[in-house]
Protein backbone atom coordinates (compact mmCIF):
# COMPACT_ATOMS: atom_id res chain seq x y z
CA UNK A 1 0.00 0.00 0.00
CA UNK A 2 1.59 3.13 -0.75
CA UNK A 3 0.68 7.02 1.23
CA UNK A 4 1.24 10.11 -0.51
CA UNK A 5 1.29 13.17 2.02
CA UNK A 6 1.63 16.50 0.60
CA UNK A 7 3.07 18.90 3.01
CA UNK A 8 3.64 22.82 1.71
CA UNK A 9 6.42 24.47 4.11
CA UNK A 10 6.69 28.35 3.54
CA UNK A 11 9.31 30.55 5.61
CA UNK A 12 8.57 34.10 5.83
CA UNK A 13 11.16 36.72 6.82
CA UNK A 14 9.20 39.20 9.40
CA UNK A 15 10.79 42.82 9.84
CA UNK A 16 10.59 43.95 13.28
CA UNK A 17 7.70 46.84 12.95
CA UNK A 18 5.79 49.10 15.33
CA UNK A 19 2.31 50.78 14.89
CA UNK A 20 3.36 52.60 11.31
CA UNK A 21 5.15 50.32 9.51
CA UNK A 22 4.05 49.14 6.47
CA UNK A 23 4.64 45.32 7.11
CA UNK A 24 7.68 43.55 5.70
CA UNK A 25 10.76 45.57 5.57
CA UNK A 26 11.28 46.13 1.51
CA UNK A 27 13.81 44.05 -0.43
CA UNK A 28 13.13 41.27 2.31
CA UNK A 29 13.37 37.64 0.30
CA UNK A 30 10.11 35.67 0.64
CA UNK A 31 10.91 31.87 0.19
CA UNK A 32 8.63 29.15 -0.76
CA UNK A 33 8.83 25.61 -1.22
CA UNK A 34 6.74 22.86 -1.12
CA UNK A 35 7.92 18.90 0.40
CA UNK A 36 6.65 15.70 -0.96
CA UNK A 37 6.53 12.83 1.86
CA UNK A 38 5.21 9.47 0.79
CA UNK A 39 6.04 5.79 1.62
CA UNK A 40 6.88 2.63 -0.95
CA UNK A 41 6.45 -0.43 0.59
CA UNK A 42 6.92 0.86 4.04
CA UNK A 43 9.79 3.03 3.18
CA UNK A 44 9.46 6.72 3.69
CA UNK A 45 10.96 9.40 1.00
CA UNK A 46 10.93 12.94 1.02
CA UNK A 47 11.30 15.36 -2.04
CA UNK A 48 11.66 19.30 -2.27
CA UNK A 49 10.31 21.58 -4.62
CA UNK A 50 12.08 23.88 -6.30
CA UNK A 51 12.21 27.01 -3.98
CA UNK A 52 10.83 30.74 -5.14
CA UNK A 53 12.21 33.76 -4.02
CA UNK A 54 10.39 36.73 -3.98
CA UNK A 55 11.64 40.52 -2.71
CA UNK A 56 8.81 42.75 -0.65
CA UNK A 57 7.75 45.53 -2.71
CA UNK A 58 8.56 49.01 -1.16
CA UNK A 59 5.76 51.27 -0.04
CA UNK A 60 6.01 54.77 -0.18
CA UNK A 61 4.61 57.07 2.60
CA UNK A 62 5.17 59.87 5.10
CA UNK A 63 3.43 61.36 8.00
CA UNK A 64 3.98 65.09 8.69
CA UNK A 65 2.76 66.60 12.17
CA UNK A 66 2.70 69.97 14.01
CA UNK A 67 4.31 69.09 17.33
CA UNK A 68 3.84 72.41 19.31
CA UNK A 69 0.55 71.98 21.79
CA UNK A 70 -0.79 75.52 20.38
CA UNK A 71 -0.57 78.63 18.99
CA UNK A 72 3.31 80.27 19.15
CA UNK A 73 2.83 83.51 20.95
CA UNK A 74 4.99 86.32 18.92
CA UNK A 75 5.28 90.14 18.74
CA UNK A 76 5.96 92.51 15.97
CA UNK A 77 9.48 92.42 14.84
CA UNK A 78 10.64 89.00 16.38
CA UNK A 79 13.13 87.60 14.61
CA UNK A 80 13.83 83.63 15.03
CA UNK A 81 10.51 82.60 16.40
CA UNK A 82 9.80 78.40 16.18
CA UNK A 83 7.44 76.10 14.82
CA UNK A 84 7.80 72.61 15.64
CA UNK A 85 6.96 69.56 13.35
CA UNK A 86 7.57 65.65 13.45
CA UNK A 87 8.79 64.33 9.90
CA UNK A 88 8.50 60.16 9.86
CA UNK A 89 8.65 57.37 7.49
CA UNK A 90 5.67 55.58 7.68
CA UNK A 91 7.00 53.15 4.90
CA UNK A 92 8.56 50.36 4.62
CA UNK A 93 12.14 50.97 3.55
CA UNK A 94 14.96 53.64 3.69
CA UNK A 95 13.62 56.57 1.80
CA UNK A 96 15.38 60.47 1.17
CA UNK A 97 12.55 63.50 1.58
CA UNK A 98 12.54 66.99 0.36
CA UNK A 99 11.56 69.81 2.57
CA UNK A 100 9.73 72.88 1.65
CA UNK A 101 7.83 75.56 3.69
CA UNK A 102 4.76 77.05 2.66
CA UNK A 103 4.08 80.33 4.61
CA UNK A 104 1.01 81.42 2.16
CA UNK A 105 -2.19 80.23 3.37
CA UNK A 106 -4.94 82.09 2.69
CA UNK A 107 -6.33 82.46 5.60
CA UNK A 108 -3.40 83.91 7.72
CA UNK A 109 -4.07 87.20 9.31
CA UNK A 110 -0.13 87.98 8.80
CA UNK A 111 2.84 86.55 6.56
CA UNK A 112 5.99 85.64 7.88
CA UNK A 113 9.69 86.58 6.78
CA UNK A 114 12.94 85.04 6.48
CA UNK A 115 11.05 81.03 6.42
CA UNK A 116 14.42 78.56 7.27
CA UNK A 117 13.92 75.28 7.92
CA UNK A 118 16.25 73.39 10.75
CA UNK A 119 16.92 69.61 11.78
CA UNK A 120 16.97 68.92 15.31
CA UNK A 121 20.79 67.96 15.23
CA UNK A 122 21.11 66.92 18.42
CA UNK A 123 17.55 65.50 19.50
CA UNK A 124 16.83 67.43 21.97
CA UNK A 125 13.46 68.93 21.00
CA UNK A 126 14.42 72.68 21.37
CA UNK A 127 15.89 74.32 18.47
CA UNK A 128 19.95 75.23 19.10
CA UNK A 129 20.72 78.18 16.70
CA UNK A 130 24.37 77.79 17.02
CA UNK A 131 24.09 73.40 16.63
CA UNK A 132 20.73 72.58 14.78
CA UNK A 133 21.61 72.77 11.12
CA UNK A 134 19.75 74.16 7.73
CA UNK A 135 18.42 71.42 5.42
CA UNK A 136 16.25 70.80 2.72
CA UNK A 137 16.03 66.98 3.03
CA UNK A 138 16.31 64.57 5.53
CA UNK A 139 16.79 60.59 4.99
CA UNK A 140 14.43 58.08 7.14
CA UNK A 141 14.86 54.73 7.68
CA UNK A 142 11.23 52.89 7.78
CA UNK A 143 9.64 53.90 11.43
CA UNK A 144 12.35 56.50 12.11
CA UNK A 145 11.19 60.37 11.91
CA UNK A 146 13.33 63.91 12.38
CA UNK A 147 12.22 66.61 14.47
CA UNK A 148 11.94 69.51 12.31
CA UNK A 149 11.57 73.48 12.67
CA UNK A 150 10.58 75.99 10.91
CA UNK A 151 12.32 79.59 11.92
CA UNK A 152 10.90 82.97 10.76
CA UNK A 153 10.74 86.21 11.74
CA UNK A 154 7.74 88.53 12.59
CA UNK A 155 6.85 90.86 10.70
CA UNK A 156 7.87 94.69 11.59
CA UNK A 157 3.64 96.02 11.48
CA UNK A 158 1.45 95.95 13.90
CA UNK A 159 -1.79 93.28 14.10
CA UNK A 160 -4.72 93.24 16.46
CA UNK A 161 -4.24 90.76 19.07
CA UNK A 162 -4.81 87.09 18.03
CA UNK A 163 -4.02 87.36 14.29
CA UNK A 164 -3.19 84.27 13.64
CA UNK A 165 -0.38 83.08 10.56
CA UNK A 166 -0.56 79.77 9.41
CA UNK A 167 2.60 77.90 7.73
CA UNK A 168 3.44 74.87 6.95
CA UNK A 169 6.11 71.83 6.94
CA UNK A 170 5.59 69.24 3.24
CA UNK A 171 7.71 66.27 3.00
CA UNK A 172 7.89 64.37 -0.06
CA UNK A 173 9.55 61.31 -0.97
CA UNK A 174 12.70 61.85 -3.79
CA UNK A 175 11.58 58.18 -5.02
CA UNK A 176 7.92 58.47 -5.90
CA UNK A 177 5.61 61.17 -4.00
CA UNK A 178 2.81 61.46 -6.76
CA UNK A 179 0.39 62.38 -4.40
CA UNK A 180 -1.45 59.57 -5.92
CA UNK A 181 -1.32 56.49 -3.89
CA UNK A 182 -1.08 53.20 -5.97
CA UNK A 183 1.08 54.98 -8.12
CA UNK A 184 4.00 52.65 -9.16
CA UNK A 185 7.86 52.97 -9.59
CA UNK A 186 9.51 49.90 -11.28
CA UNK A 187 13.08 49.18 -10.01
CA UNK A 188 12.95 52.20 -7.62
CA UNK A 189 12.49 50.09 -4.60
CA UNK A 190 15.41 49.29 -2.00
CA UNK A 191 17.70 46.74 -4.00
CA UNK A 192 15.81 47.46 -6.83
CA UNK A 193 12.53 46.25 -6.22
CA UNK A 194 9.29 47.84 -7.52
CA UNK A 195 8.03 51.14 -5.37
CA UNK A 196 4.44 52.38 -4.88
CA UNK A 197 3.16 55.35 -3.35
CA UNK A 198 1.23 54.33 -0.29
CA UNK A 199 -1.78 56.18 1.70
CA UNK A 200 -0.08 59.52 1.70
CA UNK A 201 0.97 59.52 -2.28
CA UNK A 202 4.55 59.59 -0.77
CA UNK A 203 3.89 63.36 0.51
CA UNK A 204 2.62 64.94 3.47
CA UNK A 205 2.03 68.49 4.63
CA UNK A 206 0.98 69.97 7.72
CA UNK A 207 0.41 73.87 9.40
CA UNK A 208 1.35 75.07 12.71
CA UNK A 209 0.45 78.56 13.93
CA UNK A 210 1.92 81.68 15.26
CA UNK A 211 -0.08 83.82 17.22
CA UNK A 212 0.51 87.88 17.82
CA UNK A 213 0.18 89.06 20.87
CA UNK A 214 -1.59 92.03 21.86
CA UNK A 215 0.87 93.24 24.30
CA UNK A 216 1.52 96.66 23.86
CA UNK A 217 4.91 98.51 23.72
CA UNK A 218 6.62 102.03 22.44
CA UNK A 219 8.80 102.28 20.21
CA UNK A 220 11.42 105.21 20.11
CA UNK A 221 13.86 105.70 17.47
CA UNK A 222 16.52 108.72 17.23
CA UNK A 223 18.34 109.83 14.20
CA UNK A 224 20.86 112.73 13.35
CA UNK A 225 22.19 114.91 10.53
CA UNK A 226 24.48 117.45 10.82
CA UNK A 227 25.44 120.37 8.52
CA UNK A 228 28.63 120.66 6.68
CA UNK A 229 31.15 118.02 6.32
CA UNK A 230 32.87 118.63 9.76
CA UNK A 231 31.14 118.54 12.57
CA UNK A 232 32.70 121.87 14.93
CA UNK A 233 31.84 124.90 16.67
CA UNK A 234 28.99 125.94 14.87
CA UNK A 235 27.58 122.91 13.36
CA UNK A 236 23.96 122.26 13.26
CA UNK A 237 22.86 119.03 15.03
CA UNK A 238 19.36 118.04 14.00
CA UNK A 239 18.03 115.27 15.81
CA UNK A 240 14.89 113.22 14.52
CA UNK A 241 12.75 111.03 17.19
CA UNK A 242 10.29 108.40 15.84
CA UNK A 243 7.36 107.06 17.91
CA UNK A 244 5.33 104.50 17.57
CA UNK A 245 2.89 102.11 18.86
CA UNK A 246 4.44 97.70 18.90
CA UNK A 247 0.48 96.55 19.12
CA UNK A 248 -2.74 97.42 18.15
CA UNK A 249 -4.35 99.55 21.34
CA UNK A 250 -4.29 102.63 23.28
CA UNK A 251 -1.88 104.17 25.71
CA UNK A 252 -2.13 107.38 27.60
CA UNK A 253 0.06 109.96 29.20
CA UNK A 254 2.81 109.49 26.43
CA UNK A 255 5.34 112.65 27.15
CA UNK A 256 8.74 112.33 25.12
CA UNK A 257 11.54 114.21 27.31
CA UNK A 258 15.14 114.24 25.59
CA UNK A 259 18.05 116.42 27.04
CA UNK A 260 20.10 118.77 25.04
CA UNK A 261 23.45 117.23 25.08
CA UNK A 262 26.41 118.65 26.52
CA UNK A 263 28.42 121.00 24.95
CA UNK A 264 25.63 122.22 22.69
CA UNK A 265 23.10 125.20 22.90
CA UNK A 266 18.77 124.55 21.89
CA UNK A 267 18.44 126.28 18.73
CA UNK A 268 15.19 128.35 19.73
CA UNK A 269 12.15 127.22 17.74
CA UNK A 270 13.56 124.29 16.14
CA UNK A 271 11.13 121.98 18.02
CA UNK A 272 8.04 120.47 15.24
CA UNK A 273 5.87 117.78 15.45
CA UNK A 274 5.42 115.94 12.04
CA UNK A 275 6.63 118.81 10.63
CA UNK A 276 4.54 121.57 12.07
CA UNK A 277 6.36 123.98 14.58
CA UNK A 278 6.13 124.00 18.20
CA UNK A 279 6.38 126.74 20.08
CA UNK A 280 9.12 126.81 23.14
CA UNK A 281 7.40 128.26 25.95
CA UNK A 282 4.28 126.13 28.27
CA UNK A 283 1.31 126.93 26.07
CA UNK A 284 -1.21 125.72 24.08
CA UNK A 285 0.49 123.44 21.97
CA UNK A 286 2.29 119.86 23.52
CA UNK A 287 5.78 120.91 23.18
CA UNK A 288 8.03 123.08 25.33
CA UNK A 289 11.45 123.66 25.77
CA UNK A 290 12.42 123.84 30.02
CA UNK A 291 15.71 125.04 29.66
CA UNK A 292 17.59 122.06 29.71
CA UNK A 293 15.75 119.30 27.70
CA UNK A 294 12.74 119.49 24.93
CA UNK A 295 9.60 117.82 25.69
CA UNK A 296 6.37 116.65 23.84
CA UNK A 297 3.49 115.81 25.46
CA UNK A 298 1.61 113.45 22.86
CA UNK A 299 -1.34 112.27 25.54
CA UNK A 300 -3.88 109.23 24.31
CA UNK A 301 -1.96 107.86 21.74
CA UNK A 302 -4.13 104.63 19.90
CA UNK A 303 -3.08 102.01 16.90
CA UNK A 304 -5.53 99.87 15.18
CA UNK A 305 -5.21 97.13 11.97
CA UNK A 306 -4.62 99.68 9.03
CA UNK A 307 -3.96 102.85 11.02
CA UNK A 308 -0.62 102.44 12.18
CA UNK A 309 0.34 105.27 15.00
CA UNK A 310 3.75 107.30 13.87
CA UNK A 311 4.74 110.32 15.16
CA UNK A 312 8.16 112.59 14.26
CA UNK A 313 9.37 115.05 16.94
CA UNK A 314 12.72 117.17 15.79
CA UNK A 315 14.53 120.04 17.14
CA UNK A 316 17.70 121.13 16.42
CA UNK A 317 21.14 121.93 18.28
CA UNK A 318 24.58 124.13 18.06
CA UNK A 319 27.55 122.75 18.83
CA UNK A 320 29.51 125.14 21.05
């Protein structure tokens, strides 16, 4: 009497994987053969099948994600301010992506300047402007990811409190990123398997947020010119103060004092407000000269979106 039993052996290769991955690691062999056992007269023989080898395809996909719990807080003129994003490979295999920013959504109250984006060198979470470096790509193994940040500065205007700018972190894969999952790459796979463009399409964006605050703050800024080309005995000094409002808002009581320096005399009614003249003595108008220093007394001073507050307060001096 003779048995025939068929028995089908398969090995399978599994890549150690967490939540993300994509299953098999890509370019991992899968090898299948089948055994023939059967008996002859009470003798038992075993034959193998010829054995296939097959490499795991390579999926293609990305996961992009603002990391900061809210809204960065910011004022006018910041420079360097931080948005915080988490770049990882949610494929299967080693894969390169490109980097770009996109500070120009629609609906953002304010636009950014200076957009950089930064790799957190050393892993620590906080961005290092002297360590974390500039870069426009970063390589993932499958499962791995790269803290990333995007730097920018604030613009110099004022904005009601709580305008909110949007921008954004993409990430897209240098072997396929379509956008169009299923899409296929033939030989582009890690040792040259086939690639495909998973979930994502190979490319993923997301937007964090800045936030301006609606602290307010004054801003003073002197200037001077002189005349002639030597600056002696006799020279006019004429100095130039800017004022202005950081934040949308209202402040009161706003009196600019500025001593006349040393060694030089008040030229009598030099003093103007946005051009206009002021007269020297305690009158009427806010300015006033006390002997010793000019002053301006500017009172309720208020900013709003569109009507920036500015105001220009010059008086000249002699040199002695």
């Amino acid at each position: 009497m003779r048995k025939i039993l068929f028995i089908a052996l398969a090995w399978i290769a599994v890549g150690i994987t967490n939540i993300f991955a994509k299953g098999v690691l890509a370019g991992t062999e899968i090898s299948n053969f089948s055994t023939l056992q059967y008996e002859i007269n009470g003798v038992s023989y075993t034959t193998d099948s010829n054995t296939i080898i097959d490499k795991v395809d390579q999926v293609i996909d990305v996961n992009v994600v603002w990391n900061d719990a809210s809204p960065i807080i910011v004022a006018s003129g910041e420079i360097n301010r931080v948005l915080t994003f988490k770049v990882t490979n949610t494929g299967n295999g080693n894969d390169t992506f490109s980097l770009t920013y996109d500070i120009a959504n629609p609906s953002s109250d304010f636009i950014v300047t200076n957009p950089r984006i930064f790799i957190d060198t050393n892993n620590n979470g906080v961005f290092d402007v002297s360590i974390d470096q500039p870069v426009s790509s970063t390589m993932l193994a499958a499962d791995a990811f790269a803290t990333i940040f995007l730097v920018s500065d604030m613009p110099t205007s004022s904005y009601i409190s709580g305008s909110i700018s949007s921008n954004a972190i993409e990430a897209k894969s240098t072997i396929g990123g379509s956008s169009a999952p299923g899409t296929i790459y033939p030989g582009a796979g890690a040792g040259g398997v086939f690639a495909v463009d998973g979930m994502s399409g190979g490319v993923d964006k997301d937007w964090g947020k800045y936030e301006m605050s609606g602290d307010l703050g004054v801003k003073l800024t002197k200037s001077a010119t002189h005349s002639g080309s030597e600056v002696s005995t006799g020279t006019i000094v004429s100095y130039n103060i800017v004022v202005e409002l950081q934040a949308n808002g209202s402040v009161g009581n706003l009196i600019i004092t500025d001593a006349i320096p040393a060694g030089t005399t008040y030229v009598a009614g030099s003093l103007k407000l946005d051009g206009v003249s002021l007269t020297d003595a305690s009158d009427s108008d806010s300015g006033r000269f006390t002997g010793t220093s000019i002053e301006v007394n500017l009172g309720a001073a208020t900013q709003s979106l569109g009507d920036p507050y500015i105001k220009n307060i010059s008086f000249d001096v002699m040199i002695s």
